[in-house]
Protein backbone atom coordinates (compact mmCIF):
# COMPACT_ATOMS: atom_id res chain seq x y z
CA UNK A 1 1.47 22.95 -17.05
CA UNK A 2 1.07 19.24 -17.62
CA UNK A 3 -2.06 19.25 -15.13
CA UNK A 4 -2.97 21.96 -13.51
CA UNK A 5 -2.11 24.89 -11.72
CA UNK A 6 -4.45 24.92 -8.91
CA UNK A 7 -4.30 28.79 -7.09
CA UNK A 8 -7.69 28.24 -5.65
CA UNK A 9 -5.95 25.98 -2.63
CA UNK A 10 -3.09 28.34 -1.95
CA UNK A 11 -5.83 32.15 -1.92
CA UNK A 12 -8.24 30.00 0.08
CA UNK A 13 -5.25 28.67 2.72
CA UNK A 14 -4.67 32.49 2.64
CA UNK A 15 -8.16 33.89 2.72
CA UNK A 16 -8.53 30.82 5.51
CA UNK A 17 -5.55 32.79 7.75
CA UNK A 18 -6.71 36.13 7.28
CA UNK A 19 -9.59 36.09 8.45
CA UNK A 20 -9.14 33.44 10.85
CA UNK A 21 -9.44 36.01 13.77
CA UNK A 22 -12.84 36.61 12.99
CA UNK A 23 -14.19 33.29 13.62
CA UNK A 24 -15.30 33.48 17.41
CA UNK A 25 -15.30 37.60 17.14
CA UNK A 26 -17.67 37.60 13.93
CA UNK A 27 -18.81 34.14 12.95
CA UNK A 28 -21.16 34.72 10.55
CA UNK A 29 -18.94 37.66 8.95
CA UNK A 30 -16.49 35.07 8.56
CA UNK A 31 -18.76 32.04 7.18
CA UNK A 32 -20.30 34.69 4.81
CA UNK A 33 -16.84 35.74 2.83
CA UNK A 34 -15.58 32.02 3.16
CA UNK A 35 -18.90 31.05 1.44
CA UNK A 36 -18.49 33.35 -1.56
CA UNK A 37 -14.89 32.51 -1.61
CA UNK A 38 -16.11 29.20 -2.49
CA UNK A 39 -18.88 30.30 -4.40
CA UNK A 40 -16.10 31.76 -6.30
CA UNK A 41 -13.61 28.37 -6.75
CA UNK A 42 -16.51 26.43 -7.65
CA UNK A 43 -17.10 28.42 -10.41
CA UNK A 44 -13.95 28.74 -12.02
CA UNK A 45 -13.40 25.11 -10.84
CA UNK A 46 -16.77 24.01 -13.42
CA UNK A 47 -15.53 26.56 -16.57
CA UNK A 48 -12.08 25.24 -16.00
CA UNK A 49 -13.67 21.55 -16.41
CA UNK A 50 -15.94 22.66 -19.39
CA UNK A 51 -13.07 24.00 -20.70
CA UNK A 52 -10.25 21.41 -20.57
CA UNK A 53 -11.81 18.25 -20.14
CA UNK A 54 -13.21 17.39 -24.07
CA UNK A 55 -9.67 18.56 -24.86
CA UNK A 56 -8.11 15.70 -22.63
CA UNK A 57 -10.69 12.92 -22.99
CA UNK A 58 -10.46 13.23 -26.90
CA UNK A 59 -8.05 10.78 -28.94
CA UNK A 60 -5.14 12.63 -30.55
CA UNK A 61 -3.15 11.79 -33.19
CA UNK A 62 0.02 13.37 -31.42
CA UNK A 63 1.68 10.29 -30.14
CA UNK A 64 3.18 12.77 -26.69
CA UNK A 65 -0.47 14.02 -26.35
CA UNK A 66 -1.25 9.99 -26.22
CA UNK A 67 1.76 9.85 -23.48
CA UNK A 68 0.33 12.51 -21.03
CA UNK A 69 -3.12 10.55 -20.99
CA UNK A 70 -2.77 8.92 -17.70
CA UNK A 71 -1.96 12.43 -15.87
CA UNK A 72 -4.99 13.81 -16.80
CA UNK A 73 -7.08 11.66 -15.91
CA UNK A 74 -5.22 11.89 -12.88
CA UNK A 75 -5.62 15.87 -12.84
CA UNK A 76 -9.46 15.14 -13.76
CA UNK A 77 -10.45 12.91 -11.17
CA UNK A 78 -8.31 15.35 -8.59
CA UNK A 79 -10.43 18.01 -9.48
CA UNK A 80 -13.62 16.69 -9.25
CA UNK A 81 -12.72 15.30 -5.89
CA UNK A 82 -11.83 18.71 -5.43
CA UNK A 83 -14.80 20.18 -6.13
CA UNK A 84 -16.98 17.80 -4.04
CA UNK A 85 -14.82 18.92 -0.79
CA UNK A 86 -15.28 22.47 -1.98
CA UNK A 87 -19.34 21.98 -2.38
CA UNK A 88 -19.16 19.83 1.59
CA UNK A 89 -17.38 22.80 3.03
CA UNK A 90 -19.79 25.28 1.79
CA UNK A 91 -22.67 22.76 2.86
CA UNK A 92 -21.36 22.74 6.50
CA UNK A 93 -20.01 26.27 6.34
CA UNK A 94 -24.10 27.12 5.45
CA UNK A 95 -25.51 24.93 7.83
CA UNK A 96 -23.26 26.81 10.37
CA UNK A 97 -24.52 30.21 9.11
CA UNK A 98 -28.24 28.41 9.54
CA UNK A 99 -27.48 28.03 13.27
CA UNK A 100 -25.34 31.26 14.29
CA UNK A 101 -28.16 33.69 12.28
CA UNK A 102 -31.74 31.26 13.24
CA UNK A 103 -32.40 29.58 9.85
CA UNK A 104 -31.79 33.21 8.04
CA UNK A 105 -30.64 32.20 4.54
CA UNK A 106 -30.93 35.63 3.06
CA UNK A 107 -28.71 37.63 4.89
CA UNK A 108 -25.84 34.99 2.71
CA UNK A 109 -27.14 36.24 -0.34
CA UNK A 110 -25.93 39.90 0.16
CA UNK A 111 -22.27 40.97 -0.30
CA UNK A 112 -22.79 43.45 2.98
CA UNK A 113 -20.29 42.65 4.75
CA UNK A 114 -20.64 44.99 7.78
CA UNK A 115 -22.65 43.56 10.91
């Protein structure tokens, strides 16, 4: 891939439908898996970026390397932007979980997933 193959979008649309019948049923269940979901993206979002990014800021002598430049940048500044919606969901997602479970914090931390 040129830029990047981004599956994180397409399981979290998926995770997003799944379990969106749990949202007025079981609303912290839900804000609890969609919070280690992210958990999750971020993460492989960050090695992904400590990964590819000194490959695709360095010069190259490879004058089609040299070409592809501009895209990814492109794919660079996409996925940081990325990342900072990802971190603001899981900030209101928490805040949510704050309200729903009276400022309990440590009930998130568990992967206990029953009620």
């Amino acid at each position: 891939c040129l830029i990047r193959n981004d599956y994180n979008v397409l399981l979290g649309l998926l995770l997003v439908i799944g379990l969106n019948r749990h949202y007025y049923a079981k609303k912290s269940y839900y804000v609890k898996i969609m919070i280690h979901a992210l958990v999750g993206f971020c993460l492989v979002d960050l090695i992904w970026m400590c990964v590819i990014i000194p490959f695709w800021t360095s010069k190259s002598s490879t004058k089609y390397w040299e070409q592809l430049r501009g895209l990814h940048i492109f794919g660079i500044i996409f996925s940081v932007l990325e990342l900072l919606v990802k971190v603001a969901m899981g900030y209101f997602l928490m805040t949510d979980f704050k309200a729903e479970n009276n400022g309990d914090i440590k009930k998130l931390l568990t992967f206990n997933y029953e009620e």
